[in-house]
N, C-alpha and C. Protein backbone atom coordinates (compact mmCIF):
# COMPACT_ATOMS: atom_id res chain seq x y z
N UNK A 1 8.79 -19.42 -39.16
CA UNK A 1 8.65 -18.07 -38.65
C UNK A 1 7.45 -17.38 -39.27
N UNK A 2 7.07 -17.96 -40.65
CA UNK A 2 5.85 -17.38 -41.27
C UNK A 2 4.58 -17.20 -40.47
N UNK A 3 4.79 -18.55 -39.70
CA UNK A 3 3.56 -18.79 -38.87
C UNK A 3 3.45 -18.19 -37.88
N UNK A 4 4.67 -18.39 -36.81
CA UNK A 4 4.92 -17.22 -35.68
C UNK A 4 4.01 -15.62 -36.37
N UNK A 5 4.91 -15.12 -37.61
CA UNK A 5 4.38 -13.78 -37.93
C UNK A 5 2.90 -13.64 -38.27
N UNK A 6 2.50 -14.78 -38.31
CA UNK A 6 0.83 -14.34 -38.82
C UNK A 6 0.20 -14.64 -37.37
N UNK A 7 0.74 -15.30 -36.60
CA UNK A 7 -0.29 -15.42 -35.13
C UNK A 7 0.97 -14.21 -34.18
N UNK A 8 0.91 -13.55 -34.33
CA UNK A 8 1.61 -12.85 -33.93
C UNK A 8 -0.02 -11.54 -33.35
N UNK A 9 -0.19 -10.85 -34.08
CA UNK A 9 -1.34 -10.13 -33.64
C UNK A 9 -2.27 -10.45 -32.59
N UNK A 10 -2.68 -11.65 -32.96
CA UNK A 10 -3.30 -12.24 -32.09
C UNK A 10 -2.51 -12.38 -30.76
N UNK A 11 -1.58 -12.92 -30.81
CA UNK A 11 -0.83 -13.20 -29.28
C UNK A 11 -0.53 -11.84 -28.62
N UNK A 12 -0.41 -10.66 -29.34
CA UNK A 12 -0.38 -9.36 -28.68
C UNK A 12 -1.67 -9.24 -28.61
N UNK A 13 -2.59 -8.91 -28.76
CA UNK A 13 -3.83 -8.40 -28.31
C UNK A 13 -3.98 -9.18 -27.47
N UNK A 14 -4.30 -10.54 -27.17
CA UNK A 14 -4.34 -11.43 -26.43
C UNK A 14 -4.01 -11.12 -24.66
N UNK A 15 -2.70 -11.00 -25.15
CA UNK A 15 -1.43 -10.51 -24.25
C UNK A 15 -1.86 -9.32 -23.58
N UNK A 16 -2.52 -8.40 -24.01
CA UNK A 16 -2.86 -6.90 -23.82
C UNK A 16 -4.23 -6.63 -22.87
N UNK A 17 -5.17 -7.75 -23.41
CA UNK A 17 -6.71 -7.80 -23.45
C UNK A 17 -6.62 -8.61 -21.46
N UNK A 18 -5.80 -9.63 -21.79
CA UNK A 18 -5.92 -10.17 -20.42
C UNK A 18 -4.85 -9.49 -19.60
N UNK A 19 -3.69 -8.99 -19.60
CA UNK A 19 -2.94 -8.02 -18.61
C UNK A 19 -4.05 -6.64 -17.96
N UNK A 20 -5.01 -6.23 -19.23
CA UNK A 20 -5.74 -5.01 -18.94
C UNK A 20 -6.93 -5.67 -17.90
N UNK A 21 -7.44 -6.84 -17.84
CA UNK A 21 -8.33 -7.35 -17.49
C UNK A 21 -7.79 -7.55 -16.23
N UNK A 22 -6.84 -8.10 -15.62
CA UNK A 22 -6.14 -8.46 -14.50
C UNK A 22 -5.74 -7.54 -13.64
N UNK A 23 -5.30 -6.60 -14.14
CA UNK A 23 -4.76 -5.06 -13.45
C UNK A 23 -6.46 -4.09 -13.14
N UNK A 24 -7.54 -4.52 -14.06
CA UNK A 24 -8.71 -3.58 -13.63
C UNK A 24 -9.14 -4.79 -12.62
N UNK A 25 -9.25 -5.89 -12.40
CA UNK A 25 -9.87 -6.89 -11.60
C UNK A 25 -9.27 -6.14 -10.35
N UNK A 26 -7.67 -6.07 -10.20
CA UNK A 26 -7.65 -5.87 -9.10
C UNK A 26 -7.09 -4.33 -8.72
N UNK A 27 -7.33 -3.56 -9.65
CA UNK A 27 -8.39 -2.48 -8.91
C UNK A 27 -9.09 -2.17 -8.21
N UNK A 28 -10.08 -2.75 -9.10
CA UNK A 28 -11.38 -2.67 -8.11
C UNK A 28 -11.68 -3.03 -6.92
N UNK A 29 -10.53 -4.15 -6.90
CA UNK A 29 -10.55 -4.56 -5.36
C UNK A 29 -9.60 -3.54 -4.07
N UNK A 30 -9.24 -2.25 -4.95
CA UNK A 30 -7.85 -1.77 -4.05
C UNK A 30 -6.72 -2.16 -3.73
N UNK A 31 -6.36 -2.91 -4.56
CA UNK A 31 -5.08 -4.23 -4.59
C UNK A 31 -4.21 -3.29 -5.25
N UNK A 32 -3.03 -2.26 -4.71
CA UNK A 32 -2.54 -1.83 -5.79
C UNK A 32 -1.32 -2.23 -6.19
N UNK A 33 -0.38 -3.38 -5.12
CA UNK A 33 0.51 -3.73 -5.84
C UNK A 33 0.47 -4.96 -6.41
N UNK A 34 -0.76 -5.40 -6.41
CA UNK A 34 -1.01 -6.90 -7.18
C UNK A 34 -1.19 -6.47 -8.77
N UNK A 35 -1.77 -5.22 -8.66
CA UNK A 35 -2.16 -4.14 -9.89
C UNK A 35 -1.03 -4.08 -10.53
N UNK A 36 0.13 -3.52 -10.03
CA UNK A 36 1.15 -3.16 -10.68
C UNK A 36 1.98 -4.34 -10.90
N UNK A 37 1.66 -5.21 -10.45
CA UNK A 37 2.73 -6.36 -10.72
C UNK A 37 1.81 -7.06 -11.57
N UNK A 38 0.56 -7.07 -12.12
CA UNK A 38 0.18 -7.41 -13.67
C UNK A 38 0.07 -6.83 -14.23
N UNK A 39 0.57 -5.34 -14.50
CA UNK A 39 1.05 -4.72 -15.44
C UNK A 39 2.47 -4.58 -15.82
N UNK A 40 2.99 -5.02 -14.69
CA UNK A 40 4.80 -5.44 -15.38
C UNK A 40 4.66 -6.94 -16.10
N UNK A 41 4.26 -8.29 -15.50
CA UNK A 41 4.06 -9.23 -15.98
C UNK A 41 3.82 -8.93 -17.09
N UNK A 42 2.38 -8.35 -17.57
CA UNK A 42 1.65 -7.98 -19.12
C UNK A 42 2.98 -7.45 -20.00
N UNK A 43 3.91 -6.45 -19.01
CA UNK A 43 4.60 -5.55 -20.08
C UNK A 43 5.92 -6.33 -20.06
N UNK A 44 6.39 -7.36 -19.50
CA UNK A 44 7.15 -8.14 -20.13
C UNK A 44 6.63 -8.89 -21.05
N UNK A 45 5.61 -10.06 -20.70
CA UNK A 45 5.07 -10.92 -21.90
C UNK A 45 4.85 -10.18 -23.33
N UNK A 46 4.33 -9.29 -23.28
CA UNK A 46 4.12 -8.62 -24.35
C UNK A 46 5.27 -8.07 -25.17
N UNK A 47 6.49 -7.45 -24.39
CA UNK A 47 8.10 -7.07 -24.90
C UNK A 47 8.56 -8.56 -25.39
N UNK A 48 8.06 -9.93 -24.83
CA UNK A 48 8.79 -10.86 -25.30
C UNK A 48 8.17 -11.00 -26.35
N UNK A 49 7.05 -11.34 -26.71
CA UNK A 49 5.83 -11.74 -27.89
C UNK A 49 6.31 -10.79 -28.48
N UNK A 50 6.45 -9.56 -28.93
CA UNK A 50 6.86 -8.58 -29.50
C UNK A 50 7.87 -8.93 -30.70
N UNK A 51 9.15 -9.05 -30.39
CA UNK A 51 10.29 -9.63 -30.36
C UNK A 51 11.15 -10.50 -29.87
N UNK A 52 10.74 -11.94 -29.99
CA UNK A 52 11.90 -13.30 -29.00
C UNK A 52 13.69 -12.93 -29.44
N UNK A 53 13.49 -12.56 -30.86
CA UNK A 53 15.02 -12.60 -31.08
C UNK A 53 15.68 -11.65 -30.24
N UNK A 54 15.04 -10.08 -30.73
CA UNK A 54 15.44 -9.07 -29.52
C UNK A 54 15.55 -9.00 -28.40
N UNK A 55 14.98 -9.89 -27.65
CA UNK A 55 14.30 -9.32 -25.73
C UNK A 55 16.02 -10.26 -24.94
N UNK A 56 16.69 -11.00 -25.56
CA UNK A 56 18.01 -11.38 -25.18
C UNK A 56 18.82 -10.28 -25.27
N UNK A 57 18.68 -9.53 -26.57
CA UNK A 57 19.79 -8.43 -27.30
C UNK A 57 19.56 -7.09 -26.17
N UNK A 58 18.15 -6.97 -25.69
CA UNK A 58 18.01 -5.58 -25.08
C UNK A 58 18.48 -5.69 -23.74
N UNK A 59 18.40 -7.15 -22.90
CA UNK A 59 18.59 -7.28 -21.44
C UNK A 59 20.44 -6.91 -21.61
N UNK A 60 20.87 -7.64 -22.39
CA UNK A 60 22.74 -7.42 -22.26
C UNK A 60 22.73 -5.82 -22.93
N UNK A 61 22.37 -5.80 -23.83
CA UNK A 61 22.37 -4.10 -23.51
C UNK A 61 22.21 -2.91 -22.41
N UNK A 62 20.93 -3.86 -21.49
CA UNK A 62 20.71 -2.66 -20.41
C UNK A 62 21.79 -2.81 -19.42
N UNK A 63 22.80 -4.23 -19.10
CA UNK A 63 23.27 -4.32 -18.36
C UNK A 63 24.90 -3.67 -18.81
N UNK A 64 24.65 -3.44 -20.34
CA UNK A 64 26.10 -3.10 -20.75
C UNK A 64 25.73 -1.24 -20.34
N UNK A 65 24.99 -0.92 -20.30
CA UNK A 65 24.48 0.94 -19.79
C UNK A 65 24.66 0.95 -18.29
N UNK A 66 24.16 -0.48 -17.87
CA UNK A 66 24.74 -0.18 -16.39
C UNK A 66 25.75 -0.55 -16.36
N UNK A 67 27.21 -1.39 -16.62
CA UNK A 67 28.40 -1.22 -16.26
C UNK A 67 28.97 0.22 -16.34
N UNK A 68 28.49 0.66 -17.53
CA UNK A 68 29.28 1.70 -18.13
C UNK A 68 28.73 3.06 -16.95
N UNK A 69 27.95 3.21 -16.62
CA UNK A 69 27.52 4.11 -15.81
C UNK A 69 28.41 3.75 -14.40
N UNK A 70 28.38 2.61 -13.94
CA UNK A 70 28.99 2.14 -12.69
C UNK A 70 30.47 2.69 -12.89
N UNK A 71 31.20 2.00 -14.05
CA UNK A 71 32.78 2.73 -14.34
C UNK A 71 33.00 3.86 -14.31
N UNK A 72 31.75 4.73 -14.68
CA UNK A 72 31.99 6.36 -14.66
C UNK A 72 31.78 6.71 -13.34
N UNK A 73 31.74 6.03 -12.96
CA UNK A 73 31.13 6.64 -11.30
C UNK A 73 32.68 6.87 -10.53
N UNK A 74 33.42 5.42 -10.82
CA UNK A 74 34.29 5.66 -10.57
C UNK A 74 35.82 6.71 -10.96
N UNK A 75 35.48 7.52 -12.01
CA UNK A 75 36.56 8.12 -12.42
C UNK A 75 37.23 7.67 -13.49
């Protein structure tokens, strides 16, 4: 994991440098939902690189906010 944590910077900037590059490419072309769909791509890869242990822990979390919202719906 030492190693993970020291190439870690790198794989975020990385991560950042080419999502930003991909989303202005297709800009410029007027592409805007190719745009937005490499900036979700970027902003997952990057939430995973971030944290691998976490990004399991947050998805069952979001889905445990949506049951709980769904049950309240019902009464």
């Amino acid at each position: 994991m030492d190693f993970y944590n020291a190439i870690k910077p790198l794989l975020l900037g990385g991560t950042v440098i080419i999502a930003s590059w991909r989303a202005a490419k297709h800009y410029a072309k007027n592409e805007s939902k190719e745009m937005w769909f490499a900036i979700v791509i970027g902003a997952l890869v990057y939430f995973f690189v971030n944290g691998p242990a976490n990004t399991l822990q947050a998805f069952s979390g979001i889905l445990n906010a949506l049951l709980n919202w769904v049950k309240g719906i019902g009464g």
